[in-house]
PDB file of N, CA and C in Angstrom:
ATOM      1  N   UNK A   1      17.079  20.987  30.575  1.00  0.00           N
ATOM      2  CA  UNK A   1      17.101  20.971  29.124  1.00  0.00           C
ATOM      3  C   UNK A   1      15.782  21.549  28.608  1.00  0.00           C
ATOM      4  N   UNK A   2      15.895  22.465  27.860  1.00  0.00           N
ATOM      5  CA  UNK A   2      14.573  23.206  27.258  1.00  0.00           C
ATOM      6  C   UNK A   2      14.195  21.534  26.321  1.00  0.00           C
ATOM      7  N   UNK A   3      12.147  22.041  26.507  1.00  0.00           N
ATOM      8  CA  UNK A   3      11.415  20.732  25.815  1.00  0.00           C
ATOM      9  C   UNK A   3      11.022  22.035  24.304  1.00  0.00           C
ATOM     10  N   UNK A   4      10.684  20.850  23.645  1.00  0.00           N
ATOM     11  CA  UNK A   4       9.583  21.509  22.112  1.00  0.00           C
ATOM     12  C   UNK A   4       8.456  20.810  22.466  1.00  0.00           C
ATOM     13  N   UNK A   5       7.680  21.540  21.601  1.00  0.00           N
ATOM     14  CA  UNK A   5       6.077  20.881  21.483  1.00  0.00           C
ATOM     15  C   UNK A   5       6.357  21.140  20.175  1.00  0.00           C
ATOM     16  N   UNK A   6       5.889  20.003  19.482  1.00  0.00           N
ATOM     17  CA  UNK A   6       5.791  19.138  18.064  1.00  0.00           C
ATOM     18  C   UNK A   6       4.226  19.218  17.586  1.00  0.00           C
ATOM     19  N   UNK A   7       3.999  19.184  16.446  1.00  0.00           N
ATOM     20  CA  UNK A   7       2.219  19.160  16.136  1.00  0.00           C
ATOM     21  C   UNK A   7       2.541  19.447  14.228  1.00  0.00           C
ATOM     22  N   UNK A   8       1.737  17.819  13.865  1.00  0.00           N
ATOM     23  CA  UNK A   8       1.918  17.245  12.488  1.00  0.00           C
ATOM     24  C   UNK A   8       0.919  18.458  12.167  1.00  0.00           C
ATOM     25  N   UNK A   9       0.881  19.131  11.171  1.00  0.00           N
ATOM     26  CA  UNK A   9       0.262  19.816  10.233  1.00  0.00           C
ATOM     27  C   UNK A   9       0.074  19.425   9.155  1.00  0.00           C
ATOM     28  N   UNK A  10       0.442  18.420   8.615  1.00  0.00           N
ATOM     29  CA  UNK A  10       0.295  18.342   7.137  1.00  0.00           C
ATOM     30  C   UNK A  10       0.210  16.776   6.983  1.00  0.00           C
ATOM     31  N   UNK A  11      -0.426  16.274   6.159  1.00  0.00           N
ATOM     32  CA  UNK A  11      -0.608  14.919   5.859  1.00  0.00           C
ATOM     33  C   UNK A  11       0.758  13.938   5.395  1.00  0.00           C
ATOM     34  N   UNK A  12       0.386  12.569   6.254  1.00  0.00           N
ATOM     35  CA  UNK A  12       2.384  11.366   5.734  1.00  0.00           C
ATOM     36  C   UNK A  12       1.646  10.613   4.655  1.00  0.00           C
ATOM     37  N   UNK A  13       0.086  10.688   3.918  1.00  0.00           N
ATOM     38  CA  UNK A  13      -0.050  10.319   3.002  1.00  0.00           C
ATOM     39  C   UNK A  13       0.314  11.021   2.146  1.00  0.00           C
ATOM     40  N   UNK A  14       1.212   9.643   0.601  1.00  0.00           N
ATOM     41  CA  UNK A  14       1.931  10.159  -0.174  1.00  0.00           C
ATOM     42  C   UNK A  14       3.500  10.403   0.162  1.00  0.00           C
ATOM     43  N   UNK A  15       3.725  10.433   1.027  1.00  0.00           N
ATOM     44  CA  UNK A  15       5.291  10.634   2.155  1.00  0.00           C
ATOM     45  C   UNK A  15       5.964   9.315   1.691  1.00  0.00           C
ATOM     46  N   UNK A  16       7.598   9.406   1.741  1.00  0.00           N
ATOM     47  CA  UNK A  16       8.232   8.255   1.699  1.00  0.00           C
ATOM     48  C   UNK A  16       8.486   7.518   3.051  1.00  0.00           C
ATOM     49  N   UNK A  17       8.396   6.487   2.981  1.00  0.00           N
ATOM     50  CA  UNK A  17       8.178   5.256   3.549  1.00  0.00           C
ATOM     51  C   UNK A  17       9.225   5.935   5.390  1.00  0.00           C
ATOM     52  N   UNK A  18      10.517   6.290   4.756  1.00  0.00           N
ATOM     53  CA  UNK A  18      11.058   7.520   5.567  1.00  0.00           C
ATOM     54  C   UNK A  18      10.811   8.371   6.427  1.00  0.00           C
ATOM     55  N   UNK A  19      10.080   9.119   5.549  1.00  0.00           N
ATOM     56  CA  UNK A  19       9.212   9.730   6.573  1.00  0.00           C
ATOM     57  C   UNK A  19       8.398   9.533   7.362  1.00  0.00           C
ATOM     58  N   UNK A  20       7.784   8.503   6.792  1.00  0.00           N
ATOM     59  CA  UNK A  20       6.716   7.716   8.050  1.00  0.00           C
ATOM     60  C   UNK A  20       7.306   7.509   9.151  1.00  0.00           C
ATOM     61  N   UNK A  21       8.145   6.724   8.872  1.00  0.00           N
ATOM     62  CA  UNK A  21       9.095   5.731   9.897  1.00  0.00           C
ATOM     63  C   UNK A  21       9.500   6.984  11.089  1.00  0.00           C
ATOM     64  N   UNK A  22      10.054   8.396  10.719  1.00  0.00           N
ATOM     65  CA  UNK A  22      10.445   9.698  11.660  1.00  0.00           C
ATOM     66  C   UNK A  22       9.226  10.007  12.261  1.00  0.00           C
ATOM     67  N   UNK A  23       7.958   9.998  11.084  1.00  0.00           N
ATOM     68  CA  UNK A  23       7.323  10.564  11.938  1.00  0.00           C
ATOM     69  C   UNK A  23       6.396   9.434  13.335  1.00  0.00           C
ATOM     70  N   UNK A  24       6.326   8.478  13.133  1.00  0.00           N
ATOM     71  CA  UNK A  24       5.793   7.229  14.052  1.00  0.00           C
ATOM     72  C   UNK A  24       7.036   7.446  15.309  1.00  0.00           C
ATOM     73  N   UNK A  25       8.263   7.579  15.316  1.00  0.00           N
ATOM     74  CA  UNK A  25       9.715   7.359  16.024  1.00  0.00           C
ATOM     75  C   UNK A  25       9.590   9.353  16.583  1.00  0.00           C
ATOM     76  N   UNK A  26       8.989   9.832  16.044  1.00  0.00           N
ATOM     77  CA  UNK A  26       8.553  10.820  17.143  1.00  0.00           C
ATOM     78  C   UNK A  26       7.096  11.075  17.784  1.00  0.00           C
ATOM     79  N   UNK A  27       6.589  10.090  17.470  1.00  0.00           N
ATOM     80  CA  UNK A  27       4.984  10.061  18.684  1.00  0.00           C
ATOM     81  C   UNK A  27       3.532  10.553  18.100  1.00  0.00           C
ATOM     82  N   UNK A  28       4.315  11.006  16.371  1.00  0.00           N
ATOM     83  CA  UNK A  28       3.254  11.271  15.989  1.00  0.00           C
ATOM     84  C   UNK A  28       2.617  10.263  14.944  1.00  0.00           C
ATOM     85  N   UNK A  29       1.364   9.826  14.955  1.00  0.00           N
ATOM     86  CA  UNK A  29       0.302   9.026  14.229  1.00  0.00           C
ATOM     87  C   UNK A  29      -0.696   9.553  13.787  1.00  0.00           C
ATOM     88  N   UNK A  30      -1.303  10.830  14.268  1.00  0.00           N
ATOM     89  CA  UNK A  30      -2.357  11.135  13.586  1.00  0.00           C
ATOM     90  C   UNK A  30      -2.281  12.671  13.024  1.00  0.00           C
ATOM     91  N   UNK A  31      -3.100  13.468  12.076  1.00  0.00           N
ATOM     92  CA  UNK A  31      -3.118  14.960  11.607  1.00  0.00           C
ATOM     93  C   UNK A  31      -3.365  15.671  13.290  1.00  0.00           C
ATOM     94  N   UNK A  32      -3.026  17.048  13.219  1.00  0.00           N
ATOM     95  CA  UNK A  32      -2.554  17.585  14.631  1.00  0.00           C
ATOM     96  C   UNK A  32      -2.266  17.040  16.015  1.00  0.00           C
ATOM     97  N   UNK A  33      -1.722  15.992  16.018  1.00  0.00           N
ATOM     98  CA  UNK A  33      -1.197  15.660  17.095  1.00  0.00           C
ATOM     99  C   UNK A  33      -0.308  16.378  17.896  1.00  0.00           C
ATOM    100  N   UNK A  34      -0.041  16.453  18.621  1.00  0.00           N
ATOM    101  CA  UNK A  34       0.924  17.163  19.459  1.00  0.00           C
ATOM    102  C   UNK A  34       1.764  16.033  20.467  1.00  0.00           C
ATOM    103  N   UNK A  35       3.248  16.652  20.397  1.00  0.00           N
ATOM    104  CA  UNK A  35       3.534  15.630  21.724  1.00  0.00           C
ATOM    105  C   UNK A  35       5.158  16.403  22.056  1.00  0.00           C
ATOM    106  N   UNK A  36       5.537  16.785  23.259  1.00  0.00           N
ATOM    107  CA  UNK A  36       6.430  17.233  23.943  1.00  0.00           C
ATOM    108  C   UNK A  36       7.511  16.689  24.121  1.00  0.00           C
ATOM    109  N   UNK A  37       8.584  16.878  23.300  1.00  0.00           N
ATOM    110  CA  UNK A  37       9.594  15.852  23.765  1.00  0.00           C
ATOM    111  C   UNK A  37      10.776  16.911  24.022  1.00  0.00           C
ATOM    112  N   UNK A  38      11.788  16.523  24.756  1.00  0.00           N
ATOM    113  CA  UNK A  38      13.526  17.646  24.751  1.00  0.00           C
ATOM    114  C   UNK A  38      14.190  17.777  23.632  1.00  0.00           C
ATOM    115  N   UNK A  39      14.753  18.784  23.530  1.00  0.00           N
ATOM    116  CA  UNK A  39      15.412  19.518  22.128  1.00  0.00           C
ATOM    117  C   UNK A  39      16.680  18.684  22.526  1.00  0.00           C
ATOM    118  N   UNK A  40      16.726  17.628  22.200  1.00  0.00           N
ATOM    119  CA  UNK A  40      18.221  16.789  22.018  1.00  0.00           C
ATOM    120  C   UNK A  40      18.475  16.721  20.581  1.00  0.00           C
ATOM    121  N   UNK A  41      19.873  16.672  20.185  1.00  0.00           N
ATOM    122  CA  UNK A  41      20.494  16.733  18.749  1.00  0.00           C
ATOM    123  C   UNK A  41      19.513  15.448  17.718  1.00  0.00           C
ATOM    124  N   UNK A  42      19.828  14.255  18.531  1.00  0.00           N
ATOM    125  CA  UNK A  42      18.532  13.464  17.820  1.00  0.00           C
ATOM    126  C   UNK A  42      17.206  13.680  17.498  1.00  0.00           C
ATOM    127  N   UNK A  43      16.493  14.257  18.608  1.00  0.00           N
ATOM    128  CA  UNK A  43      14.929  15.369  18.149  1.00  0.00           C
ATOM    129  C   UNK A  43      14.752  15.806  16.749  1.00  0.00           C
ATOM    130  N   UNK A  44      16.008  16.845  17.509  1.00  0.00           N
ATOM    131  CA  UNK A  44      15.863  18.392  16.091  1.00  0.00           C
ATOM    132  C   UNK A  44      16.360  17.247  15.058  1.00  0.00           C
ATOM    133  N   UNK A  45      17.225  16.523  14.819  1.00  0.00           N
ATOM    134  CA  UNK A  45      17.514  15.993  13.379  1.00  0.00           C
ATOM    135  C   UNK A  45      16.477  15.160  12.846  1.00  0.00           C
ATOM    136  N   UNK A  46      15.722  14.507  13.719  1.00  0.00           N
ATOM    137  CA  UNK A  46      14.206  13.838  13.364  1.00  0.00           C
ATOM    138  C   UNK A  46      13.458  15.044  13.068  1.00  0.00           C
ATOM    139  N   UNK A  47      13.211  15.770  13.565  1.00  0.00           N
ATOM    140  CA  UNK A  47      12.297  17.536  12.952  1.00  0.00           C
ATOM    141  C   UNK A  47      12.302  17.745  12.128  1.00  0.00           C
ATOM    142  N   UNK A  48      14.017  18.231  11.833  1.00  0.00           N
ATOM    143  CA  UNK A  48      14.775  18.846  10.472  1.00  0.00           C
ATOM    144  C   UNK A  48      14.535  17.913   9.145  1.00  0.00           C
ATOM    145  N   UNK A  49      14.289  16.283   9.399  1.00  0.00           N
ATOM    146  CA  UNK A  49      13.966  15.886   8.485  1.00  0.00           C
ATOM    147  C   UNK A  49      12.690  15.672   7.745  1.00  0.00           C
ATOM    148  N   UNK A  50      11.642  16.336   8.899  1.00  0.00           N
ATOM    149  CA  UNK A  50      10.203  16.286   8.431  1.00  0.00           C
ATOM    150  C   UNK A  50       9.762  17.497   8.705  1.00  0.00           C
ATOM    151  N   UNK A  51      10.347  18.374   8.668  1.00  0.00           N
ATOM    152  CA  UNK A  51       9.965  20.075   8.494  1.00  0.00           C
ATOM    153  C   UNK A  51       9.142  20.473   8.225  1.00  0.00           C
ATOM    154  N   UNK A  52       9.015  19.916   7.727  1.00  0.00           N
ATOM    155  CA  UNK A  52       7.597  20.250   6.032  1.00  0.00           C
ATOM    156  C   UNK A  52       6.308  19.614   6.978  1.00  0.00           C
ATOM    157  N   UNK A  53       6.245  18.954   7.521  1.00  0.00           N
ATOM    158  CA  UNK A  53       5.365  18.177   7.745  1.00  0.00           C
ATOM    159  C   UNK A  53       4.591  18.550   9.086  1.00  0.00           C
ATOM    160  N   UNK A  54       5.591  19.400   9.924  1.00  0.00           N
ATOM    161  CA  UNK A  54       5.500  19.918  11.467  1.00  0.00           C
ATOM    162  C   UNK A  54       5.402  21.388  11.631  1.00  0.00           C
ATOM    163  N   UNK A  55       4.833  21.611  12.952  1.00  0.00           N
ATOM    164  CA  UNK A  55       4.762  23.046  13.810  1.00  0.00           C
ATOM    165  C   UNK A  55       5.473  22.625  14.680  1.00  0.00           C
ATOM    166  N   UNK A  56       7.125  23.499  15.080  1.00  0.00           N
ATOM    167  CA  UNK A  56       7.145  23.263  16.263  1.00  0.00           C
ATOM    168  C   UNK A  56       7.439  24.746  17.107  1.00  0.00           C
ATOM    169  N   UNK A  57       7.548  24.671  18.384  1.00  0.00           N
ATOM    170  CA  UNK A  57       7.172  25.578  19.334  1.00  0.00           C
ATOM    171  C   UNK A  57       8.325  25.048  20.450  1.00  0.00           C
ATOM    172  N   UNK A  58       8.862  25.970  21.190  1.00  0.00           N
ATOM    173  CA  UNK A  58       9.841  26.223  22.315  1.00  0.00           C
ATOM    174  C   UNK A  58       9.045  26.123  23.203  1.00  0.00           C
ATOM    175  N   UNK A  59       9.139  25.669  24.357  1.00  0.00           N
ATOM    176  CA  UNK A  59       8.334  25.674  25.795  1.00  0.00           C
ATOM    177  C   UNK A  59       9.439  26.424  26.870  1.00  0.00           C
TER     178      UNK A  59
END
């Protein structure tokens, strides 16, 4: 299964409560973090919902 590499770009202050919650439930806690997880349908729909918020990258 192809992985992504994930990396927050943009600040969850000000973010709905929502978004927090996606972005903590994908590994990220701090500004540029990075963290590698598999392109499973659950992933990308956690991604897709914080788009705005992420870099992501194909490995």
């Amino acid at each position: 299964m192809k992985q992504i590499k994930i990396t927050q770009i943009r600040s969850r202050i000000g973010r709905p409560e929502r978004q927090k919650l996606t972005l903590d439930a994908l590994g990220l806690r701090k500004m540029h973090q990075t963290v590698i997880h598999d392109a499973t349908p659950q992933i990308l729909g956690m991604v897709d919902a914080v788009k705005h918020l992420l870099r992501v990258e194909e490995l």
